[in-house]
Protein backbone atom coordinates (compact mmCIF):
# COMPACT_ATOMS: atom_id res chain seq x y z
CA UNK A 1 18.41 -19.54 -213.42
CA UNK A 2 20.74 -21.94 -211.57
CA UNK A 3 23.49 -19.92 -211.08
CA UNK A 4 21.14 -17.01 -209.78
CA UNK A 5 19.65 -19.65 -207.33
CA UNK A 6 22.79 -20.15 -205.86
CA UNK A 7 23.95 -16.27 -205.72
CA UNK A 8 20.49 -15.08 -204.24
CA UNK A 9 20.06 -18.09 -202.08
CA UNK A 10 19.38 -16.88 -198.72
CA UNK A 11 18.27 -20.17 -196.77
CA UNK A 12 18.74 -24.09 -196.46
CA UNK A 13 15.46 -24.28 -198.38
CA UNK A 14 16.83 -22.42 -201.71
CA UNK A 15 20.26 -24.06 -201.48
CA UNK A 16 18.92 -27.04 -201.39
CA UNK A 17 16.53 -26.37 -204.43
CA UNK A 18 19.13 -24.84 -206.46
CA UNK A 19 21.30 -28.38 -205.99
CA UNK A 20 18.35 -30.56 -207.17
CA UNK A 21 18.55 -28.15 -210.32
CA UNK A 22 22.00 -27.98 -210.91
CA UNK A 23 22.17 -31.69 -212.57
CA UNK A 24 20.21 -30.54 -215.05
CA UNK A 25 21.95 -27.49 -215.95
CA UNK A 26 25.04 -29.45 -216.35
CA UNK A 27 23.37 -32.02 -218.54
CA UNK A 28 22.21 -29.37 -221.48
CA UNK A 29 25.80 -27.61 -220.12
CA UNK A 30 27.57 -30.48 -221.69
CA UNK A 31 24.98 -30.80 -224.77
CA UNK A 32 25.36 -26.77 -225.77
CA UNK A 33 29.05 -27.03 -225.19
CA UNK A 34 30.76 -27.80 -229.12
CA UNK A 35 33.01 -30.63 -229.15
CA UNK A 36 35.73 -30.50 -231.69
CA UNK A 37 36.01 -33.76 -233.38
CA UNK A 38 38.06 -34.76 -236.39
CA UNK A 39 36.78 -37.35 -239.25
CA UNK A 40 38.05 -40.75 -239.00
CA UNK A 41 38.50 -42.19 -242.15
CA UNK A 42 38.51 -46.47 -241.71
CA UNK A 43 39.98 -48.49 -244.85
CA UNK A 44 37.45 -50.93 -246.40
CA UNK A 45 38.11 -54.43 -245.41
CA UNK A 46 38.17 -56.26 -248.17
CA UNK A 47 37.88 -60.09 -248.13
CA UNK A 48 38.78 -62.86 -250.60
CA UNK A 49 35.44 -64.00 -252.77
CA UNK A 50 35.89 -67.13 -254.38
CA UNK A 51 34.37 -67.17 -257.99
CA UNK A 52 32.95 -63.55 -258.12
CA UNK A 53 33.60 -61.44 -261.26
CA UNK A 54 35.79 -58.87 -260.67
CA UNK A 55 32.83 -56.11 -261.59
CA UNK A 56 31.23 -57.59 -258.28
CA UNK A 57 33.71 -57.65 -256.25
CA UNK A 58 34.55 -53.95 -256.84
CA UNK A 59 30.78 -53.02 -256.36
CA UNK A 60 30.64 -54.96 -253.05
CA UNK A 61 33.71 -53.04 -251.52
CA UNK A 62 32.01 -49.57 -252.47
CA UNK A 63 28.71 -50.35 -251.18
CA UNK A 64 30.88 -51.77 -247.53
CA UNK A 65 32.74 -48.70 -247.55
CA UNK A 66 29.47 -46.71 -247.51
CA UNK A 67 28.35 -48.68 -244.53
CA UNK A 68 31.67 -48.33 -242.64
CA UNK A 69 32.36 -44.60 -243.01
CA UNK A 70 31.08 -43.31 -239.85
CA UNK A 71 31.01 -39.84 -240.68
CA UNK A 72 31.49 -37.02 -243.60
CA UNK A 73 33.83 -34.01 -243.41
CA UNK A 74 32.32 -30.72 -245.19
CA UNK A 75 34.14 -27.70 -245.63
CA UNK A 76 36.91 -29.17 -242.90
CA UNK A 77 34.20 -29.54 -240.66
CA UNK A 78 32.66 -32.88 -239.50
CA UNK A 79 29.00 -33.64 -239.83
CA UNK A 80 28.14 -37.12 -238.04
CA UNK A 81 25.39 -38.99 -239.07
CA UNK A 82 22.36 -39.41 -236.61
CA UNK A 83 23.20 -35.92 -235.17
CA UNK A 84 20.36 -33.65 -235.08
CA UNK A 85 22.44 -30.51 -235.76
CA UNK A 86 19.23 -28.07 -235.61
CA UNK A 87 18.50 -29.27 -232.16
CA UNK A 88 21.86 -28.32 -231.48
CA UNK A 89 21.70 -25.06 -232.41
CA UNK A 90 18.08 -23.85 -230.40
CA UNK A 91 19.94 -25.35 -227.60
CA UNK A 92 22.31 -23.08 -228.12
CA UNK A 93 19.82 -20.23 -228.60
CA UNK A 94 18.55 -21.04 -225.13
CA UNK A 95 21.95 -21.04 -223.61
CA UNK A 96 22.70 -17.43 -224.40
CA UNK A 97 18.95 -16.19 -223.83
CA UNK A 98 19.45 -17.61 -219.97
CA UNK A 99 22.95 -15.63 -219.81
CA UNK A 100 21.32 -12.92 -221.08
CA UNK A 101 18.79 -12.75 -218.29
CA UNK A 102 21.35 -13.75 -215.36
CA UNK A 103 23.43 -10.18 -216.58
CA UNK A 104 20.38 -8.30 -216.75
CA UNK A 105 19.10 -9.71 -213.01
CA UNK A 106 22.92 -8.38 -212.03
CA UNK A 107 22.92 -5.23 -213.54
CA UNK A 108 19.42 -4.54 -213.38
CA UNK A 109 19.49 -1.66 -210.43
CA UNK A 110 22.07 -0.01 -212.88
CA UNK A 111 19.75 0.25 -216.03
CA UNK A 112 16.93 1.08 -214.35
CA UNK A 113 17.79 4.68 -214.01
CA UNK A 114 18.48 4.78 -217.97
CA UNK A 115 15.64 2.98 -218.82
CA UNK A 116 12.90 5.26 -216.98
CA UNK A 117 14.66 8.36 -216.94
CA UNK A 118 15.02 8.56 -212.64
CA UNK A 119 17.44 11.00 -211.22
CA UNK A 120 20.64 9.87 -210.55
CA UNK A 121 21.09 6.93 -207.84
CA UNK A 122 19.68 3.21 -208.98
CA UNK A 123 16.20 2.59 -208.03
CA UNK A 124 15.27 6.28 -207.82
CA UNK A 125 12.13 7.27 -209.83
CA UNK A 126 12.12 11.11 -210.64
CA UNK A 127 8.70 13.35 -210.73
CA UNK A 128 8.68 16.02 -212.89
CA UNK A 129 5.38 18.79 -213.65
CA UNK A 130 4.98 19.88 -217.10
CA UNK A 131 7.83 21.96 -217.85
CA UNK A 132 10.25 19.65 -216.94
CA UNK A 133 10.98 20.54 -213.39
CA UNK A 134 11.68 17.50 -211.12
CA UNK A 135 9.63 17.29 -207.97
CA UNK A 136 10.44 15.71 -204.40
CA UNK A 137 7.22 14.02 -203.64
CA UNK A 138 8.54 13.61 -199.67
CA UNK A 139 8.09 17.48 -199.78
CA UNK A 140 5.33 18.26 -196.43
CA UNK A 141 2.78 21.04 -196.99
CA UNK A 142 1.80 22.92 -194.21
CA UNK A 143 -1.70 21.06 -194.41
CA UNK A 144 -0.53 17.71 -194.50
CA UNK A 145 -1.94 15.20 -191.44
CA UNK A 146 -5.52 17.68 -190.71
CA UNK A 147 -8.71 16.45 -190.77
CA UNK A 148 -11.96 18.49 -190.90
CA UNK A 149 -13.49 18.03 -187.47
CA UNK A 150 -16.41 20.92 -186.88
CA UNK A 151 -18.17 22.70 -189.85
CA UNK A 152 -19.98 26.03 -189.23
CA UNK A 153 -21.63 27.00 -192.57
CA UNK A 154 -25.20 27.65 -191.65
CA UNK A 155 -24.70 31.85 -192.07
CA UNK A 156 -21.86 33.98 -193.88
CA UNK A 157 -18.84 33.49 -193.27
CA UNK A 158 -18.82 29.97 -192.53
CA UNK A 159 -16.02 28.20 -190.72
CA UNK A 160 -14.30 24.81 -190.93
CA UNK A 161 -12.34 23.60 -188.38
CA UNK A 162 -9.03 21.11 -188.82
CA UNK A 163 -7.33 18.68 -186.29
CA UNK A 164 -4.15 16.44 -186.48
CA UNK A 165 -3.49 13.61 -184.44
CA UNK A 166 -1.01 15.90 -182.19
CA UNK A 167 -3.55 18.09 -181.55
CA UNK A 168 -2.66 20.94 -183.40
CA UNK A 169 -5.01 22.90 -185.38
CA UNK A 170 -6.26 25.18 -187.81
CA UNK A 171 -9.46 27.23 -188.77
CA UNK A 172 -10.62 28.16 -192.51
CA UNK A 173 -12.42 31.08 -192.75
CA UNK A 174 -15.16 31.81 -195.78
CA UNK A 175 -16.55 35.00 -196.23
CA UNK A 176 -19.47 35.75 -198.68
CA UNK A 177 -17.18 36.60 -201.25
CA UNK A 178 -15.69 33.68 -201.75
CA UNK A 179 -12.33 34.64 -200.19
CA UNK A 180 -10.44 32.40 -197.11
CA UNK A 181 -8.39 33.31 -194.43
CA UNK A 182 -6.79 31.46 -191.89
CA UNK A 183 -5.58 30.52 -188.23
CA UNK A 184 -3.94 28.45 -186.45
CA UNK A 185 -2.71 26.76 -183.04
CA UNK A 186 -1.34 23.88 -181.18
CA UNK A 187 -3.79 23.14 -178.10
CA UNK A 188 -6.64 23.64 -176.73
CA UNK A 189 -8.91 23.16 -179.84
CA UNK A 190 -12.63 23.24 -178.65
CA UNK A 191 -11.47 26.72 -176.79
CA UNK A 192 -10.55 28.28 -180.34
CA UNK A 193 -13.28 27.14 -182.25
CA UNK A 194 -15.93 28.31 -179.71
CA UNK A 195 -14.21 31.50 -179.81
CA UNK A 196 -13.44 31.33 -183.88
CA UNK A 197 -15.73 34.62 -184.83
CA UNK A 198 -13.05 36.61 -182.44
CA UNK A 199 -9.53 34.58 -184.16
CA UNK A 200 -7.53 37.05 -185.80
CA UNK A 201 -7.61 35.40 -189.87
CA UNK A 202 -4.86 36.29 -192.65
CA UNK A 203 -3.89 34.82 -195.20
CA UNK A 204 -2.16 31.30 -196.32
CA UNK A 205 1.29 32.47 -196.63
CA UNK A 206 0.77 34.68 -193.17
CA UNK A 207 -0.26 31.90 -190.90
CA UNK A 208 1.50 28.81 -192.49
């Protein structure tokens, strides 16, 4: 997390946070970090007892060199004494989980597409419809912007009337059958829809 601090910094603000932070990444740095360190193996000192039977003597000089040896060496590796070697190893553990999420921050854009199945190009989500087919959502229908502005429903056929914000327009047509037609202009609005019964009508794919 400190490293990324420092690559995404992008004012004073976050340098300056990601500075206060880096002392303690280099602290647990230097903890994770092995050390290789090789047994040191100190002679017994042995000093002159007056009047102590030899079985004594030999006893005290075994129990000293228990206390002196500072550490053990186990299967050519050293294990000190006092070392908390489990602690070690979750600190460890944590190490490589934080690596693991600074590469996946830095190649995230890359596995999103393989991840979620978007069409080539990072970031890019694909639509599909049932059968597979991938759709372009930015895709305009003919329709798209019109709102309903008069209604005339009160007698067969009814007619509803549809406006944009450039003033364009179009006019639905409903006949007692259930069937629509349409028509359509760019002006002049209220002119067309008092005059709507005499509009020529056709259909969707005529007038759009």
């Amino acid at each position: 997390m400190t490293l990324t601090s420092f690559l995404k910094a992008q004012s004073t603000a976050q340098i300056i946070s990601a500075v206060i932070f880096f002392p303690l990444f280099a602290y647990f740095m230097e903890l994770v970090v092995p050390k290789k360190r090789k047994a040191i193996i100190i002679a017994p000192i042995v000093l002159p007892v007056k009047k102590t039977p030899k079985k004594s003597f030999i006893a005290k000089s075994t129990k000293d060199q228990e206390k002196i040896e500072p550490s053990k060496v186990e299967d050519g590796e050293v294990v000190e004494e006092g070392v908390d070697n489990d602690r070690r190893v979750f600190l460890k553990i944590i190490a490589s989980a934080g690596a693991g999420l600074f590469m996946m921050s830095v190649f995230t854009k890359k596995t999103h597409a393989a991840f979620f199945g978007s069409v080539p190009g990072p970031g890019t989500i694909a639509v599909k419809d049932s059968t597979g087919t991938v759709i372009d959502p930015a895709i305009k229908t003919p329709t798209d912007g019109y709102k309903i502005s008069e209604i005339d429903d009160a007698s067969s056929p009814a007619y509803y009337g549809f406006v944009d914000k450039t003033g364009a327009w179009f006019v639905m047509k409903e006949d007692s059958s259930g069937a629509y037609r349409y028509t359509k202009g760019d002006t002049s609005f209220s002119t067309n829809w008092t005059n709507r019964a005499s509009l020529t009508y056709g259909y969707f794919d005529q007038i759009f």
